[in-house]
Protein backbone atom coordinates (compact mmCIF):
# COMPACT_ATOMS: atom_id res chain seq x y z
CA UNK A 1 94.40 69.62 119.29
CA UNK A 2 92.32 70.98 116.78
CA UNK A 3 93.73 71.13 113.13
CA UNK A 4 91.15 73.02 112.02
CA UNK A 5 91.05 75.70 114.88
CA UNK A 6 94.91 75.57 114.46
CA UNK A 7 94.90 76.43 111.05
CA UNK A 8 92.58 79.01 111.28
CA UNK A 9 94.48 80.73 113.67
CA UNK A 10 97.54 80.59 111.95
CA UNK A 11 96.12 82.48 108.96
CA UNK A 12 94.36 84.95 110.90
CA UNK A 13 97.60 85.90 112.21
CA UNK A 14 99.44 85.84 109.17
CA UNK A 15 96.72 87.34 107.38
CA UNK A 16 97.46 90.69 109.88
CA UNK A 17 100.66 90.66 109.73
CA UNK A 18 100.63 91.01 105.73
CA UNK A 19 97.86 93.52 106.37
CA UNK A 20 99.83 96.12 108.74
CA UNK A 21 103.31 95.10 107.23
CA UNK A 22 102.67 96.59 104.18
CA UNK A 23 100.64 99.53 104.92
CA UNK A 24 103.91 100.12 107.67
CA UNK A 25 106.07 99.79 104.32
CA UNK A 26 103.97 102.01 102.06
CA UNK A 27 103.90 104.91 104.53
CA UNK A 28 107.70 104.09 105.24
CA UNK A 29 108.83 104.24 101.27
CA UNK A 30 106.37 107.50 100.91
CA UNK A 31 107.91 109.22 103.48
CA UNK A 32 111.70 108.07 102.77
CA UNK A 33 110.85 109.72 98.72
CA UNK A 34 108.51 112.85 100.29
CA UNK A 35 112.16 113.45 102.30
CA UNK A 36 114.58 112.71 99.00
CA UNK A 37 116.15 110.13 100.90
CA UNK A 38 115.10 107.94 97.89
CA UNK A 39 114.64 108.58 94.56
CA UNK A 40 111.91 106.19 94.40
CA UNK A 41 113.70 103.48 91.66
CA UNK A 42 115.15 101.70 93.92
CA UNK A 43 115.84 98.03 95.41
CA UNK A 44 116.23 97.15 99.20
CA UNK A 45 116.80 94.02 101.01
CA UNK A 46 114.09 92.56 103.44
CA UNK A 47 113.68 90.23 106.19
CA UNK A 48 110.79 89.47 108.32
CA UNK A 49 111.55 87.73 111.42
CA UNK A 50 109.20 85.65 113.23
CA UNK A 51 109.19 84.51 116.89
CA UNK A 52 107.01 82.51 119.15
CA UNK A 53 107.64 80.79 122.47
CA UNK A 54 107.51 77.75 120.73
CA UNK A 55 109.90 77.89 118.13
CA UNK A 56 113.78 77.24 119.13
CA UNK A 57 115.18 80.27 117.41
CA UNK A 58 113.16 82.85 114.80
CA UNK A 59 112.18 81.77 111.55
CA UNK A 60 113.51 84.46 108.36
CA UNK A 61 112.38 85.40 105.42
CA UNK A 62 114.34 87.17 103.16
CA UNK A 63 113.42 88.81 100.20
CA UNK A 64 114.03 92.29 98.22
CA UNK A 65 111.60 95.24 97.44
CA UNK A 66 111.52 96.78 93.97
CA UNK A 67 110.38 100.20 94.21
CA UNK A 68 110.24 100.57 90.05
């Protein structure tokens, strides 16, 4: 194996995942205030889970987005 090539990989993928995850989010909390179904000043709970044939259950992040 190839820690290098490994590594490389890795961020690649996690570097497109940050990429389209928040552009999905932005277009999600624009809409969701365009609709009033927020005001826009709010706080929500997040989790991103990721899975891979590898791993023996997902991993989880958790965190919170602050809209203000």
């Amino acid at each position: 194996m190839n820690e290098d090539t490994l590594n490389m990989s890795i961020r690649k993928f996690l570097k497109t995942v940050g990429v389209t995850s928040q552009r999905e989010l932005e277009n999600a909390v624009r809409a969701a205030v365009a609709s009033g179904r927020i005001k826009g000043n709010e706080a929500f709970g997040m989790q991103m889970r990721l899975t891979c044939e590898l791993l023996e259950k997902p991993f989880e992040v958790e965190g919170t987005l602050k809209l203000e």
